[in-house]
Protein backbone atom coordinates (compact mmCIF):
# COMPACT_ATOMS: atom_id res chain seq x y z
CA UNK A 1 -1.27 -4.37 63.97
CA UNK A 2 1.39 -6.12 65.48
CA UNK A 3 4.49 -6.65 63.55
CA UNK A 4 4.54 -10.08 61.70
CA UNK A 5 7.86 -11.92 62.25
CA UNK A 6 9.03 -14.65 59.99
CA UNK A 7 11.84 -17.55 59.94
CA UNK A 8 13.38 -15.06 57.52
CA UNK A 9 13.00 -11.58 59.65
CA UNK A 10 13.25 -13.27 63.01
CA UNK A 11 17.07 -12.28 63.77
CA UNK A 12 16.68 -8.84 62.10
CA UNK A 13 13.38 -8.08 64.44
CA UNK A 14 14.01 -9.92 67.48
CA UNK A 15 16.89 -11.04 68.52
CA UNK A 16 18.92 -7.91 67.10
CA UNK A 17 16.40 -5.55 68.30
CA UNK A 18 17.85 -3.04 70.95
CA UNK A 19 14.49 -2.92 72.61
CA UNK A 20 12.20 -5.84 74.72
CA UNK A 21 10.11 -8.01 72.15
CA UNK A 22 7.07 -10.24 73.46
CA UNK A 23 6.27 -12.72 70.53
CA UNK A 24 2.98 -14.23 69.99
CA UNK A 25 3.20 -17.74 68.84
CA UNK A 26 -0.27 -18.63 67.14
CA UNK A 27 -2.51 -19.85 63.92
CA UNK A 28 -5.29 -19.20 63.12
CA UNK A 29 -7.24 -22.49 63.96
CA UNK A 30 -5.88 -21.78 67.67
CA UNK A 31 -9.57 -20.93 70.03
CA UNK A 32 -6.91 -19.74 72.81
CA UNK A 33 -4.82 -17.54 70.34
CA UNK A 34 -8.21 -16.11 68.69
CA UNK A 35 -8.84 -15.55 72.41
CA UNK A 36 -5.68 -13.36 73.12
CA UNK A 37 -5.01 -11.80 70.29
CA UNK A 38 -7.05 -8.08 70.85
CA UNK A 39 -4.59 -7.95 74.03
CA UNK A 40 -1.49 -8.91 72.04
CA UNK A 41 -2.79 -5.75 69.51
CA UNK A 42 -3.41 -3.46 72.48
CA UNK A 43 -0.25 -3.81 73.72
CA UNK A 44 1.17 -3.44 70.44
CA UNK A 45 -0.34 0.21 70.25
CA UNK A 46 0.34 0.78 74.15
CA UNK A 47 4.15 -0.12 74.14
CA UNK A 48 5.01 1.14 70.69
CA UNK A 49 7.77 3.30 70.99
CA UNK A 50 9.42 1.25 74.36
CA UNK A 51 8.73 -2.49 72.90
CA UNK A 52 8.58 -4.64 70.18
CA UNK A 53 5.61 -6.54 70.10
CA UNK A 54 4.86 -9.36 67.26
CA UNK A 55 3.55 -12.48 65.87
CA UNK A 56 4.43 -15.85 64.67
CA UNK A 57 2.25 -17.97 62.49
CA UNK A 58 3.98 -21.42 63.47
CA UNK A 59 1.84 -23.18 60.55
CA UNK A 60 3.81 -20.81 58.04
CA UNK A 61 6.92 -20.35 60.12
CA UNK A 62 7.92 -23.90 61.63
CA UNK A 63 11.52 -23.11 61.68
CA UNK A 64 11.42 -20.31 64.63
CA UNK A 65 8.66 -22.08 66.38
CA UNK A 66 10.81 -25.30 66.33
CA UNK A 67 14.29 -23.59 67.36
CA UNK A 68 12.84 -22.17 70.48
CA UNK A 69 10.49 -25.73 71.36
CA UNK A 70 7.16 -24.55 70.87
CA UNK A 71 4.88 -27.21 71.23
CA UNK A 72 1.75 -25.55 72.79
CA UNK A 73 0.10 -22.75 71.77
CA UNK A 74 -0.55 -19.58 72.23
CA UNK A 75 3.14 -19.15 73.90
CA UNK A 76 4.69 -15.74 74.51
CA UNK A 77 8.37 -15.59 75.13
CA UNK A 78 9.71 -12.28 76.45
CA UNK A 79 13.11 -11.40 75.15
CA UNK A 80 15.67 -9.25 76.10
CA UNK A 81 19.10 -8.50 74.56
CA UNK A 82 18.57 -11.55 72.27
CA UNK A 83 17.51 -13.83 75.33
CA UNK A 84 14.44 -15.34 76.35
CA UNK A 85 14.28 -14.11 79.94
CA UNK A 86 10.73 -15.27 80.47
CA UNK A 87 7.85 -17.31 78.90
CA UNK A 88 3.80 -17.59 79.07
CA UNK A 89 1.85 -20.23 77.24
CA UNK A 90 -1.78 -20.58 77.36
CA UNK A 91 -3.88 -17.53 77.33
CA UNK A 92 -3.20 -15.05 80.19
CA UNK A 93 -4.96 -11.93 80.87
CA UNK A 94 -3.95 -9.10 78.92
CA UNK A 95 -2.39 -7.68 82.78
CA UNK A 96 -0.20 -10.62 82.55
CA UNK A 97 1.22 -9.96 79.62
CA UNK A 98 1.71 -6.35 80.39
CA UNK A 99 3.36 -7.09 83.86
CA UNK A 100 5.96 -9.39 82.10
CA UNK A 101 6.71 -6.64 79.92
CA UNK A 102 7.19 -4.00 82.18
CA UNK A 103 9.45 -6.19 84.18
CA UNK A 104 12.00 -6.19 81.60
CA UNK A 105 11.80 -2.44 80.46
């Protein structure tokens, strides 16, 4: 499963990490995140040990969702070194995803 990140673990997880994270802002009433979430898992299990790949709940963790002006979801933001360096929202094909990845590997 793909790591759960909090307002409390964000910094530890993700912007300290010294590998690529893709976070998955979602909730559970989301259709489109219901919709996208199997990919975000696959790629959990597929990048394991070269990515960081986890999950916001924005209805239980407003604070992160609000510092980086999430307002539509699912969005994915892509970050690198502690910087977003790119962004999807909506749901994307799983070969999306992985293509934004592997562009900043």
């Amino acid at each position: 499963m793909a790591v759960e990140i909090t307002d409390a673990n964000f910094d530890e997880l993700v912007m300290k990490s010294d590998k690529p994270v893709m976070v998955d802002f979602w909730a559970e009433w989301c259709g489109p995140c219901r919709m996208i979430g199997p990919a975000v898992e696959e790629l959990h299990t597929e990048y394991a040990d070269r990515a960081v790949i986890g999950k916001v709940n924005v209805d239980h963790n407003s604070g992160v969702a609000a510092q980086f002006g999430v307002r539509s979801i699912p969005t994915i933001l892509f970050i690198k070194n502690g910087e977003v360096v790119d962004k999807s929202v909506g749901a994307v094909p799983k070969a999306t995803l992985a293509s934004k990845l592997d562009a900043i590997l």
